[in-house]
Each structure stands twice: as structure tokens, then as C-alpha cells.
PDB file of N, CA and C in Angstrom:
ATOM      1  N   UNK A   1      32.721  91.797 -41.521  1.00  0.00           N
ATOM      2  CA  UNK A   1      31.677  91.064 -40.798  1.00  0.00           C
ATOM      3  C   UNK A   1      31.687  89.587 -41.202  1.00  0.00           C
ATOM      4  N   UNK A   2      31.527  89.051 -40.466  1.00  0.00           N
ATOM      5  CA  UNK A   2      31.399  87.759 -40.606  1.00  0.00           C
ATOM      6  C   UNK A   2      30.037  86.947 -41.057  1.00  0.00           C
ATOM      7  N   UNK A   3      29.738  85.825 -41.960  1.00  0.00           N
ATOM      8  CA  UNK A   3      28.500  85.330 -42.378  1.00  0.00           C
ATOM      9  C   UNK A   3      28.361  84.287 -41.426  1.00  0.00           C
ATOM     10  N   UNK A   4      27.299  84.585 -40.517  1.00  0.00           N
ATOM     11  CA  UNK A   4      27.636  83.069 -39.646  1.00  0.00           C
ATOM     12  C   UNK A   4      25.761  82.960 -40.121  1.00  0.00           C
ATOM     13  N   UNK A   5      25.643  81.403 -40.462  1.00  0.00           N
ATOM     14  CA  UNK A   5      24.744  80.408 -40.258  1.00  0.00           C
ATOM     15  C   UNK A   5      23.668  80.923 -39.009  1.00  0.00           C
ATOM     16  N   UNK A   6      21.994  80.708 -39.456  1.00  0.00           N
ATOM     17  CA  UNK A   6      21.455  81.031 -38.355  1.00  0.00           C
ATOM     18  C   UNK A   6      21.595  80.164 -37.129  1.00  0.00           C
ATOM     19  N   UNK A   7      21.983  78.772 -37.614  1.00  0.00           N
ATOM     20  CA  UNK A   7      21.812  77.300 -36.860  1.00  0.00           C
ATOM     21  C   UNK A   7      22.570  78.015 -36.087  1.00  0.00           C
ATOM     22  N   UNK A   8      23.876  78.515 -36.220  1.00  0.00           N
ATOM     23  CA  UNK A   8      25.042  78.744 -35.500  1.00  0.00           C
ATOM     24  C   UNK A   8      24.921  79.853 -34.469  1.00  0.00           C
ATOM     25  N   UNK A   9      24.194  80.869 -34.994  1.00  0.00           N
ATOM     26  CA  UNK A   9      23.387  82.132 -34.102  1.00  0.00           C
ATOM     27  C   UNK A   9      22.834  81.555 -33.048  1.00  0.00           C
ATOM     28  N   UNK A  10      22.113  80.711 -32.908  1.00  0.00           N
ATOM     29  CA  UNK A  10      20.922  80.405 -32.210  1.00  0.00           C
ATOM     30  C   UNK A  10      21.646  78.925 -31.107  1.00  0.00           C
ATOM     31  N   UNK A  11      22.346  78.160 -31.845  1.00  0.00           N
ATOM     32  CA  UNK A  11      23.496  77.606 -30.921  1.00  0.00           C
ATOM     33  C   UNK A  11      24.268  78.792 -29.916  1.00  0.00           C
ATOM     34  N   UNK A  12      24.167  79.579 -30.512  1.00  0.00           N
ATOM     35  CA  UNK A  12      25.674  80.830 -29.599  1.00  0.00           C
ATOM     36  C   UNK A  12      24.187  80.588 -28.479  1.00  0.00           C
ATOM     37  N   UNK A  13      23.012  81.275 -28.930  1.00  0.00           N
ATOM     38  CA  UNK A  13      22.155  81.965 -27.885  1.00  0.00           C
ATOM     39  C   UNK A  13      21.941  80.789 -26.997  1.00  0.00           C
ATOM     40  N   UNK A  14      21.436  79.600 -27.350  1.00  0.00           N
ATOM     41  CA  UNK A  14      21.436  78.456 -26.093  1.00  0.00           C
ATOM     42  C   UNK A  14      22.102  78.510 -25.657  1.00  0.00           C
ATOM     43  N   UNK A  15      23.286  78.248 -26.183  1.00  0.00           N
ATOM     44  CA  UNK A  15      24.533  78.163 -25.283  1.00  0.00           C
ATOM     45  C   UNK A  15      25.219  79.247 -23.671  1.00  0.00           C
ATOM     46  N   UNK A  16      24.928  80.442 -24.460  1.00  0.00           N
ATOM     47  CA  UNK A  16      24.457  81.290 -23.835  1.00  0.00           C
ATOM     48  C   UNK A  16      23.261  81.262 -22.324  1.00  0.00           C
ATOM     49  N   UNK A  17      22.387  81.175 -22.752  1.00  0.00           N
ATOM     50  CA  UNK A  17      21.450  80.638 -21.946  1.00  0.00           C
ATOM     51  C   UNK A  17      21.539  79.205 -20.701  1.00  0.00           C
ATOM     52  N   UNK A  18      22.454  78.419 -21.370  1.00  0.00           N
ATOM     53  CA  UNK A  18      22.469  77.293 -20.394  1.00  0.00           C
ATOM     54  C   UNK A  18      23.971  78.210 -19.585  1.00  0.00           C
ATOM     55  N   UNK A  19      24.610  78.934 -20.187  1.00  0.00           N
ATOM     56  CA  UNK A  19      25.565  79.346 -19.065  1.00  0.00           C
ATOM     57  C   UNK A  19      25.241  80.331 -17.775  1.00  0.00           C
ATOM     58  N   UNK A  20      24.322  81.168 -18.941  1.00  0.00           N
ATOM     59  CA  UNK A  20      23.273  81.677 -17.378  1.00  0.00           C
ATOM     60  C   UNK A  20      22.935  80.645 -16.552  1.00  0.00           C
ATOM     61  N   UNK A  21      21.988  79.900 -16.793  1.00  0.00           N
ATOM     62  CA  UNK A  21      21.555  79.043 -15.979  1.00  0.00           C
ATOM     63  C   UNK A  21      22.215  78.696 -15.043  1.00  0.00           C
ATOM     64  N   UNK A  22      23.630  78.273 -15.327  1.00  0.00           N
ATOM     65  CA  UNK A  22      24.612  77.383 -14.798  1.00  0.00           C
ATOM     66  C   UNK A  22      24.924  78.267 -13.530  1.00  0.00           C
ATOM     67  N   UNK A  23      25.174  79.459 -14.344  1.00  0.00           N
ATOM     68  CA  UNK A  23      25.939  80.730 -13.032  1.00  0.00           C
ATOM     69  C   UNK A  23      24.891  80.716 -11.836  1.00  0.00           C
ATOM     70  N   UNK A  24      23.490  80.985 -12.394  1.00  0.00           N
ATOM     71  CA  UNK A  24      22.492  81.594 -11.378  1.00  0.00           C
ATOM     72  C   UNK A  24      22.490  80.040 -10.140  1.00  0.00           C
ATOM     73  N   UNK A  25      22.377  78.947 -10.813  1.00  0.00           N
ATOM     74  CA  UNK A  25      22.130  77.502  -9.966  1.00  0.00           C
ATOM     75  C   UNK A  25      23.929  78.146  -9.006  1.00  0.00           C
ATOM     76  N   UNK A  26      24.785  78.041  -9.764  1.00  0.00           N
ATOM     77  CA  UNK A  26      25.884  77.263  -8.997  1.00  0.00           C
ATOM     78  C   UNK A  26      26.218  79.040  -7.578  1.00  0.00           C
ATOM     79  N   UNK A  27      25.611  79.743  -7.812  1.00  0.00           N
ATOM     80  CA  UNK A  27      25.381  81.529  -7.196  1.00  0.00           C
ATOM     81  C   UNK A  27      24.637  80.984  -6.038  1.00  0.00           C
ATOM     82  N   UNK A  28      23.602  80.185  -6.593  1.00  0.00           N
ATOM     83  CA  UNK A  28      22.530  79.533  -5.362  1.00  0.00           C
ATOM     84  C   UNK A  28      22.903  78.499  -4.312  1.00  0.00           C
ATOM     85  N   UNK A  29      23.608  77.722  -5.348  1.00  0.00           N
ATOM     86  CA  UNK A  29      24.472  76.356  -4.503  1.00  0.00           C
ATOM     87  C   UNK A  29      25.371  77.199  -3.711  1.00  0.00           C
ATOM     88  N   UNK A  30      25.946  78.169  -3.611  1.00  0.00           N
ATOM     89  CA  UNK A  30      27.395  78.537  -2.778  1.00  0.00           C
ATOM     90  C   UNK A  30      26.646  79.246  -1.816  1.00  0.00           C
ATOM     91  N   UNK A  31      25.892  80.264  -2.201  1.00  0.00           N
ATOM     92  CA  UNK A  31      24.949  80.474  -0.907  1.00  0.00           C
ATOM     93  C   UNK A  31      24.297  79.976  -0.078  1.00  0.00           C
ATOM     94  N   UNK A  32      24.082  79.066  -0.598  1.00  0.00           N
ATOM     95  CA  UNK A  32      23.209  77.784   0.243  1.00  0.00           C
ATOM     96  C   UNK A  32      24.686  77.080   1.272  1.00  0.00           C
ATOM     97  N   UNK A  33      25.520  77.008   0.586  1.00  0.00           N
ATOM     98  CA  UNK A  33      26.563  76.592   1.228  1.00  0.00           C
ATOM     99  C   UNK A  33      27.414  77.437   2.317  1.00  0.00           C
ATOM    100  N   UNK A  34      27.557  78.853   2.076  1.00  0.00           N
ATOM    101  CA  UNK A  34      28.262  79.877   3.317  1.00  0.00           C
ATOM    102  C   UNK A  34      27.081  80.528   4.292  1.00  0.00           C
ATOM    103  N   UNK A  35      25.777  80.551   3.713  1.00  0.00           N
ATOM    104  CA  UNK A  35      25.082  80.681   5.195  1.00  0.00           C
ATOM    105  C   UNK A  35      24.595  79.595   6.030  1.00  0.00           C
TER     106      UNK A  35
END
């Protein structure tokens, strides 16, 4: 197992989070765009 840093945990999870974000916006933008 690996010792990772909480800073570093919690970076993964934003990071994480803004890539959701990214998917759900750019899911919306293309739909918005083929209908």
C-alpha cells in the first residue's frame, strides 16, 4: 500500500470532481449541439 499525503487524497478528489464537471458541461454542450 502506498502512504499518500492527505493534501494529495483530497487533490485526487477535486480533481476528480472538476473532471466530472467537465464531462457533464461538455455531454450538455454536444447535445445542445446535435439537436
Amino acid at each position: 500500500m502506498w502512504s499518500t499525503p492527505s493534501g494529495e487524497l483530497s487533490l485526487g478528489r477535486d480533481l476528480a470532481k472538476v473532471i466530472r464537471n467537465c464531462w457533464g458541461f461538455s455531454k450538455t454542450y454536444f447535445w445542445h449541439l446535435v439537436t
